[in-house]
PDB file of N, CA and C in Angstrom:
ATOM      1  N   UNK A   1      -8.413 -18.021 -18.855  1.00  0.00           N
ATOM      2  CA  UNK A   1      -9.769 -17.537 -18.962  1.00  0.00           C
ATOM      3  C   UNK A   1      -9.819 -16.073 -18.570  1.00  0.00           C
ATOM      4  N   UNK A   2     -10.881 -15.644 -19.182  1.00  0.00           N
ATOM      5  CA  UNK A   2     -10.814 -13.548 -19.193  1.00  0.00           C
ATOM      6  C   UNK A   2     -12.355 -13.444 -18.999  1.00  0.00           C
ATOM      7  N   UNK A   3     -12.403 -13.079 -17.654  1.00  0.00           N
ATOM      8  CA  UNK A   3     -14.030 -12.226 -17.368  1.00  0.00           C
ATOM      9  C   UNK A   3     -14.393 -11.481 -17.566  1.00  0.00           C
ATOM     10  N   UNK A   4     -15.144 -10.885 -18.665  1.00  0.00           N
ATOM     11  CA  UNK A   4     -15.644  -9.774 -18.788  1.00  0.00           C
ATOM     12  C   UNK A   4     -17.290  -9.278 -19.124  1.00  0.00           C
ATOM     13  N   UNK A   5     -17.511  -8.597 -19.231  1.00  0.00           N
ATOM     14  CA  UNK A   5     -19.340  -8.419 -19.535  1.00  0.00           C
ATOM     15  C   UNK A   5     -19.861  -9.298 -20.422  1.00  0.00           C
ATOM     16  N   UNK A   6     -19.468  -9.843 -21.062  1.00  0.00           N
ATOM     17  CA  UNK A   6     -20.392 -11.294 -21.555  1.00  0.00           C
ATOM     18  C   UNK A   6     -19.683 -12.276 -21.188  1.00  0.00           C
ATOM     19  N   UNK A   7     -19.504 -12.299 -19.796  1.00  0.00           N
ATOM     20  CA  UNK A   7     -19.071 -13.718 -19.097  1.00  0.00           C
ATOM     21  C   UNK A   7     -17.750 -13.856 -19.097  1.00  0.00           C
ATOM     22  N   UNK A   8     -17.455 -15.489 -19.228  1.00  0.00           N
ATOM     23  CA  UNK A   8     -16.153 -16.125 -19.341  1.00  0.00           C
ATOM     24  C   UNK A   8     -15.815 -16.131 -20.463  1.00  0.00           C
ATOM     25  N   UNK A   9     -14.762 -16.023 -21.113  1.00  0.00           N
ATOM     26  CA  UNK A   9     -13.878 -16.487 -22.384  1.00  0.00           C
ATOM     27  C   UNK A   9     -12.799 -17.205 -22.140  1.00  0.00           C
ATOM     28  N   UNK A  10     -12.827 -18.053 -22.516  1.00  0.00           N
ATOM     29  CA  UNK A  10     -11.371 -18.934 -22.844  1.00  0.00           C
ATOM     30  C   UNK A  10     -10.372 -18.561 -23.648  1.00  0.00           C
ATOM     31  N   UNK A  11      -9.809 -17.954 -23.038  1.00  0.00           N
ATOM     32  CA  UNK A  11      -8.402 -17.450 -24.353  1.00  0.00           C
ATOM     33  C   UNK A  11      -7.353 -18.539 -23.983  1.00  0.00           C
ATOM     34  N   UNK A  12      -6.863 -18.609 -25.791  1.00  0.00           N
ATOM     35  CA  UNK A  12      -5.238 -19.759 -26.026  1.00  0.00           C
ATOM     36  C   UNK A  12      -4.411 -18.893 -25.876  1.00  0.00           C
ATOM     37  N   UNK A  13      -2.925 -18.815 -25.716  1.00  0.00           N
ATOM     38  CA  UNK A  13      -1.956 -17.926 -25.889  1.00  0.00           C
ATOM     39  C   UNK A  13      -0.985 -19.077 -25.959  1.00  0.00           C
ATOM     40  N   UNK A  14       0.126 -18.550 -26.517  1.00  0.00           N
ATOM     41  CA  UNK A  14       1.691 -19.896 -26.837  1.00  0.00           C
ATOM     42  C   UNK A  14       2.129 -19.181 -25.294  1.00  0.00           C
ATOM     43  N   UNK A  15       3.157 -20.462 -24.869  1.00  0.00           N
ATOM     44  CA  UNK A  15       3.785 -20.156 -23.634  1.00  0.00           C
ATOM     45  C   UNK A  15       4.910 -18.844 -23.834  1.00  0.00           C
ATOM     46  N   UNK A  16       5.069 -18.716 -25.115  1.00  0.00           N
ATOM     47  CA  UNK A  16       6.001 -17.682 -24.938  1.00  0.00           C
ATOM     48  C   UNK A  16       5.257 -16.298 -24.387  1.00  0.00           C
ATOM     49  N   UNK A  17       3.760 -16.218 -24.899  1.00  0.00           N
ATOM     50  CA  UNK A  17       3.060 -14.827 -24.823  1.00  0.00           C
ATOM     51  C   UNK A  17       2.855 -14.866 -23.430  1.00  0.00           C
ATOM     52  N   UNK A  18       2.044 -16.084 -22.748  1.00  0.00           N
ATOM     53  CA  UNK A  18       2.468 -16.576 -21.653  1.00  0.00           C
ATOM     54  C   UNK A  18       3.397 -16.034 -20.689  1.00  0.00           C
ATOM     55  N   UNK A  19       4.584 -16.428 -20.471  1.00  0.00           N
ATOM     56  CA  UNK A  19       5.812 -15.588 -19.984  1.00  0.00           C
ATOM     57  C   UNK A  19       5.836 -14.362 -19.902  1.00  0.00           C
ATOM     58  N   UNK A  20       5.923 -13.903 -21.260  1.00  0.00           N
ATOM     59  CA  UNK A  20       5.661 -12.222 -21.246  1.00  0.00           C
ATOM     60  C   UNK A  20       4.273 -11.440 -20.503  1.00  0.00           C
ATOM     61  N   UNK A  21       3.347 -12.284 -20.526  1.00  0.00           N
ATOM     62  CA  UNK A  21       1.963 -11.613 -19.755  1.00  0.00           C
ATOM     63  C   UNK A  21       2.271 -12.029 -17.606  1.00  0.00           C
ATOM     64  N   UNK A  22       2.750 -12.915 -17.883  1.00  0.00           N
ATOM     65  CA  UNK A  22       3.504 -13.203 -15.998  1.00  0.00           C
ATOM     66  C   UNK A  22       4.327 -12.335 -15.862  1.00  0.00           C
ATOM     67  N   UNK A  23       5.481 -11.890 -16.855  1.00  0.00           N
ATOM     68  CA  UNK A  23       6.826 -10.721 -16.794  1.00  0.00           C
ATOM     69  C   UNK A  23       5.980  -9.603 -15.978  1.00  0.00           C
ATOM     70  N   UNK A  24       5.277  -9.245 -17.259  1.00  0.00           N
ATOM     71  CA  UNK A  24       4.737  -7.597 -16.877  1.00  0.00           C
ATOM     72  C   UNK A  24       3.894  -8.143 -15.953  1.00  0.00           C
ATOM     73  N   UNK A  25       3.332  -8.820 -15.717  1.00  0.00           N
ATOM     74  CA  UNK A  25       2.166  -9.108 -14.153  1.00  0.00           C
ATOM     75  C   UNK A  25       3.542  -8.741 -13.293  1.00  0.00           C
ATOM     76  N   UNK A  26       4.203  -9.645 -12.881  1.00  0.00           N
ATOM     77  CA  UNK A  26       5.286  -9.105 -11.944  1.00  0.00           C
ATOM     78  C   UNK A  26       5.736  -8.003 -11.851  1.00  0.00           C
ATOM     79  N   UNK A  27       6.224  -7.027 -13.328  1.00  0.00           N
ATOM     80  CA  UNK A  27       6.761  -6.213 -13.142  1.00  0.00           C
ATOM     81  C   UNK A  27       5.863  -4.751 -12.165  1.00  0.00           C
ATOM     82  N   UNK A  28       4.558  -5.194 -12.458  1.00  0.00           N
ATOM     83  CA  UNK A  28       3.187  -4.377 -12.363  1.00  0.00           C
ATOM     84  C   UNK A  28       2.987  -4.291 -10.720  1.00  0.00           C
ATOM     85  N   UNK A  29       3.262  -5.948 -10.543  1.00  0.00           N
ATOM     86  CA  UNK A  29       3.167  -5.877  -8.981  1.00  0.00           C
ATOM     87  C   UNK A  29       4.391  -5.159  -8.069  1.00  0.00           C
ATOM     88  N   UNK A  30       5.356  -5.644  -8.793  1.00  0.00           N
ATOM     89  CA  UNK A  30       6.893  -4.233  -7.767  1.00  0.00           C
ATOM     90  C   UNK A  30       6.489  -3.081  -7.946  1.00  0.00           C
ATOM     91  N   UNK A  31       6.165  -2.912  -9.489  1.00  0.00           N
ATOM     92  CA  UNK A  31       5.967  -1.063  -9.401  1.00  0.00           C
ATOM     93  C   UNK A  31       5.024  -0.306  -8.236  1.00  0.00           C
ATOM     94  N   UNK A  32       4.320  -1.250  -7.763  1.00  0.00           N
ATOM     95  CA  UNK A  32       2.658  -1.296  -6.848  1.00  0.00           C
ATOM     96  C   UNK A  32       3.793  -1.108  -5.232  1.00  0.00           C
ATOM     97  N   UNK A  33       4.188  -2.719  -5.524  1.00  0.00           N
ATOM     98  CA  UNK A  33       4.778  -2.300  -4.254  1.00  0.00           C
ATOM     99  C   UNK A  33       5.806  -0.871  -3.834  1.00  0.00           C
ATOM    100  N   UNK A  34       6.871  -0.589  -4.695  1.00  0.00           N
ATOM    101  CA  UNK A  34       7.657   0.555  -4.840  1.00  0.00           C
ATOM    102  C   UNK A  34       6.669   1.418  -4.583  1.00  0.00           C
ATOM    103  N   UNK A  35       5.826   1.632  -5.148  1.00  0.00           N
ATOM    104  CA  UNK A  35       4.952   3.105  -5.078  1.00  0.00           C
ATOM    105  C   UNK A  35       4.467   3.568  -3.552  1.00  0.00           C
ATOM    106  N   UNK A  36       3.641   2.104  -2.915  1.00  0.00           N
ATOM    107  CA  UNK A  36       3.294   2.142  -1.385  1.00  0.00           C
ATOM    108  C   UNK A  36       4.568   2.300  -0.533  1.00  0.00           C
ATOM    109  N   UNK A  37       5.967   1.632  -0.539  1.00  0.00           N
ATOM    110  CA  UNK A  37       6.765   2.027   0.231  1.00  0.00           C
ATOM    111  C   UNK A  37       7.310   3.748   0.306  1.00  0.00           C
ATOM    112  N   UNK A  38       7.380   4.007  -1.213  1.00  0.00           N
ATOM    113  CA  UNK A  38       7.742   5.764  -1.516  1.00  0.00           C
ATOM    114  C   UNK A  38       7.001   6.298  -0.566  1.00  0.00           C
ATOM    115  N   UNK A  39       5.701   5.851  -0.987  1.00  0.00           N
ATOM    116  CA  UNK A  39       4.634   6.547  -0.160  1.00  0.00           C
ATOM    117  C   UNK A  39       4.564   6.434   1.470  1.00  0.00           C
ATOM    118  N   UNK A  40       4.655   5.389   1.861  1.00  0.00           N
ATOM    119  CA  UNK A  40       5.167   5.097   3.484  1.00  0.00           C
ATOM    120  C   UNK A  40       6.333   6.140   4.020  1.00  0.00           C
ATOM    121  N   UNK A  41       7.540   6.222   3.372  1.00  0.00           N
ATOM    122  CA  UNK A  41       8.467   7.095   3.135  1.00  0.00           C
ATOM    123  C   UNK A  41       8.309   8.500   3.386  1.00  0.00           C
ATOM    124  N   UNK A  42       7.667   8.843   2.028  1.00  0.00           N
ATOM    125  CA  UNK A  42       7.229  10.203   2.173  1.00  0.00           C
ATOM    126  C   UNK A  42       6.629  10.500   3.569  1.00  0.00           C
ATOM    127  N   UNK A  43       5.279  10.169   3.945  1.00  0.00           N
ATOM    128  CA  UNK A  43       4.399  10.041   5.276  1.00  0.00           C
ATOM    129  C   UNK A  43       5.304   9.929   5.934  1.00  0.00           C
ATOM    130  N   UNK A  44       6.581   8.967   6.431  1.00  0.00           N
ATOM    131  CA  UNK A  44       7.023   8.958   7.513  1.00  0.00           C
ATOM    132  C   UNK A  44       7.878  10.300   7.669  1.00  0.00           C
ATOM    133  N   UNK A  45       8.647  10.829   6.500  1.00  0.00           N
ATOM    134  CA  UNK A  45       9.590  12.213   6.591  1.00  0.00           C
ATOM    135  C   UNK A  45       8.585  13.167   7.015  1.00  0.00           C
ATOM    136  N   UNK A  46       7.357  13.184   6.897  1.00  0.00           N
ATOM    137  CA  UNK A  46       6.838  14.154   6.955  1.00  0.00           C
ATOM    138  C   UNK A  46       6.149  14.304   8.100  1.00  0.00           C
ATOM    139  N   UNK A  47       5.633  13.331   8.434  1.00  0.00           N
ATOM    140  CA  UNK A  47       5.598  13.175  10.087  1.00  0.00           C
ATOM    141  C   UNK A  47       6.927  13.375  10.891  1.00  0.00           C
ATOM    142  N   UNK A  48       8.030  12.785  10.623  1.00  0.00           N
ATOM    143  CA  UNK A  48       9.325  13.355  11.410  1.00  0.00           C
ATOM    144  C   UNK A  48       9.470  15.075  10.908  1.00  0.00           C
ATOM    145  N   UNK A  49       9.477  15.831  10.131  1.00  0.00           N
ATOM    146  CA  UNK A  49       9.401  17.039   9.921  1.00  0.00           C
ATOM    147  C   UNK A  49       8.806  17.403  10.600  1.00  0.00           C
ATOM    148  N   UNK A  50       7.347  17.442  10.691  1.00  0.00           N
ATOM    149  CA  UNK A  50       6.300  17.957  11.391  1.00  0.00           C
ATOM    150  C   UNK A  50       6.451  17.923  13.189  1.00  0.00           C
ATOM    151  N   UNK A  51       7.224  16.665  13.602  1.00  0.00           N
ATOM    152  CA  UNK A  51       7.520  16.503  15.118  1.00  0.00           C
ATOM    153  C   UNK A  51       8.459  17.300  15.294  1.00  0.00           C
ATOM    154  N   UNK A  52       9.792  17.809  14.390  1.00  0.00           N
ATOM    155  CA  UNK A  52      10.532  18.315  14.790  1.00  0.00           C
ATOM    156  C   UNK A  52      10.323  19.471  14.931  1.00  0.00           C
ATOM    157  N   UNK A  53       9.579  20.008  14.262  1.00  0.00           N
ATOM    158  CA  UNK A  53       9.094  21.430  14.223  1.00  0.00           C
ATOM    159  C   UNK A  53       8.038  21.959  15.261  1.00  0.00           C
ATOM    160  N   UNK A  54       7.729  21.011  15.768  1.00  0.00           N
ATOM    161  CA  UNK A  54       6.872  21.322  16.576  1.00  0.00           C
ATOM    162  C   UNK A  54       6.600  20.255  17.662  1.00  0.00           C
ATOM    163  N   UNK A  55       7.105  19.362  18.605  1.00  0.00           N
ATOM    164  CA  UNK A  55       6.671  18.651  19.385  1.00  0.00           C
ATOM    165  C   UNK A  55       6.148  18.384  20.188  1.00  0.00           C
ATOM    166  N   UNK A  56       5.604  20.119  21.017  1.00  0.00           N
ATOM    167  CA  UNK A  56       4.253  19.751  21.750  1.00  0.00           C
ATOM    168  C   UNK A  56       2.895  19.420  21.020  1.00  0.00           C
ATOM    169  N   UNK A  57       2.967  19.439  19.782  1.00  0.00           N
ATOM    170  CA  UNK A  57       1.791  19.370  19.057  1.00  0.00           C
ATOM    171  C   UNK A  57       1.468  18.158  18.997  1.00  0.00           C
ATOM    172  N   UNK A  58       2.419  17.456  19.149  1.00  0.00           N
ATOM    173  CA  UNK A  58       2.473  15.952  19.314  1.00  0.00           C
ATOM    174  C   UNK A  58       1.782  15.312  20.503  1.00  0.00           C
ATOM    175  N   UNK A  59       1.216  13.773  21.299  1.00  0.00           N
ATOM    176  CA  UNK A  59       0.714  13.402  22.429  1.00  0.00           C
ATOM    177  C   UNK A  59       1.849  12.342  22.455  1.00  0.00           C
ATOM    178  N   UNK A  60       2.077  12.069  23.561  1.00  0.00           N
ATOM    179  CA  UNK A  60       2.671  10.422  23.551  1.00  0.00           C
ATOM    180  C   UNK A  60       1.780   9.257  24.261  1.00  0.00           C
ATOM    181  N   UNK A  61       1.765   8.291  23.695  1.00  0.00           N
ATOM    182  CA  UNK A  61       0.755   7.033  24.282  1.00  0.00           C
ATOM    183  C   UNK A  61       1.427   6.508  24.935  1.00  0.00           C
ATOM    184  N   UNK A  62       0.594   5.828  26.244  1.00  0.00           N
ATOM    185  CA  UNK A  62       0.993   4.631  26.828  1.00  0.00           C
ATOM    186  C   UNK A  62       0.465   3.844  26.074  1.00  0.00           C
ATOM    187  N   UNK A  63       1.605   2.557  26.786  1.00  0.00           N
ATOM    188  CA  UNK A  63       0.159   1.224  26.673  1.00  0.00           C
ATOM    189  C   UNK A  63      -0.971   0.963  26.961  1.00  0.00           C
ATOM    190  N   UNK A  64      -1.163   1.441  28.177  1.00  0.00           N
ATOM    191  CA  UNK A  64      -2.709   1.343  28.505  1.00  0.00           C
ATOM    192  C   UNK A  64      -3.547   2.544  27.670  1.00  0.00           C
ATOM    193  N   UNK A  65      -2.985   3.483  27.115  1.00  0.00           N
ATOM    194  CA  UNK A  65      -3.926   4.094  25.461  1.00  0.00           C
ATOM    195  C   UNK A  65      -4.113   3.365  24.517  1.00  0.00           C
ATOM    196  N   UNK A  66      -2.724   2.621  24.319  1.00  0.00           N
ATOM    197  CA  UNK A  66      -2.759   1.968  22.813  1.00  0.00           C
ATOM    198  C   UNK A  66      -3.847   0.699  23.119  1.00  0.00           C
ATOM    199  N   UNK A  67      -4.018   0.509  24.148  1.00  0.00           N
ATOM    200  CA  UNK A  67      -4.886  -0.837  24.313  1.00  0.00           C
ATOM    201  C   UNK A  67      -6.326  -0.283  24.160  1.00  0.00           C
ATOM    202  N   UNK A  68      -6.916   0.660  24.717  1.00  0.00           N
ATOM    203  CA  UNK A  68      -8.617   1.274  24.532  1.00  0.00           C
ATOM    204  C   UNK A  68      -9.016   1.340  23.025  1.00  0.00           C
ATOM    205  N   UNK A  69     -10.049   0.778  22.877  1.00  0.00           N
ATOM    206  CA  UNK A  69     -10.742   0.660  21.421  1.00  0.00           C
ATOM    207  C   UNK A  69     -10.848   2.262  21.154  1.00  0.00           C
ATOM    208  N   UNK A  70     -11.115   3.252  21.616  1.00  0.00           N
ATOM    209  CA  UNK A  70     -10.950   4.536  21.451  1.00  0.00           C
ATOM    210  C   UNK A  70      -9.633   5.072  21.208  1.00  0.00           C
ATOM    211  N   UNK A  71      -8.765   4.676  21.103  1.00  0.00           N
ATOM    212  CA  UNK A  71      -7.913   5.706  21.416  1.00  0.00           C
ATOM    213  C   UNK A  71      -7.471   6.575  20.050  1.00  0.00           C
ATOM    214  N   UNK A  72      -7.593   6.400  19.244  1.00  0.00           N
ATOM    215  CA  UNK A  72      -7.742   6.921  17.944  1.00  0.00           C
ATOM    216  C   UNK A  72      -9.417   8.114  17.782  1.00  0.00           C
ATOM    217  N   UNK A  73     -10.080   7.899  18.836  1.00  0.00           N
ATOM    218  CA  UNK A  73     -10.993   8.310  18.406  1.00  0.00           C
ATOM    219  C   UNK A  73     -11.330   9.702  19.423  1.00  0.00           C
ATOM    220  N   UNK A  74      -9.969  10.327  20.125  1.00  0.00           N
ATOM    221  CA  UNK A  74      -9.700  11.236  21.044  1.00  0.00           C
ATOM    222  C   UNK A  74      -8.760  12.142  20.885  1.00  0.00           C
ATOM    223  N   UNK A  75      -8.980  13.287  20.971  1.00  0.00           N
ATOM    224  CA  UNK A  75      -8.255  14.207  20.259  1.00  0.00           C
ATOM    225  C   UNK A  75      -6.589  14.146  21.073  1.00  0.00           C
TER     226      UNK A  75
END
């Protein structure tokens, strides 16, 4: 079934088209995932760049920071 602006439709498809529409669903979902890890990646080099270059610019937390509902919300 396919939702779109005039509702529900019932679409047939043969199991072969089937398969091929799950393939690329999968393939769609790694590419998704790949993209967020690159991206995690990138952010993390660049945060390690940025510390190395400069590390008083940096704070370090305790635990008792990481625990205050604020602590993100303090310079």
């Amino acid at each position: 079934m396919i939702t779109g602006p005039e509702g529900v439709v019932e679409v047939i498809v043969s199991l072969n088209e089937y398969q091929q529409l799950e393939k690329a669903r999968e393939e769609l979902r790694h590419l998704r995932r790949e993209r967020t890890r690159s991206a995690i990646a990138a952010q993390m080099r660049d945060g390690i760049a940025q510390f190395e270059a400069d590390p008083d610019a940096f704070r370090t937390l305790t635990r008792e920071d990481l625990l205050r509902p604020d602590v993100f919300d303090r310079p």
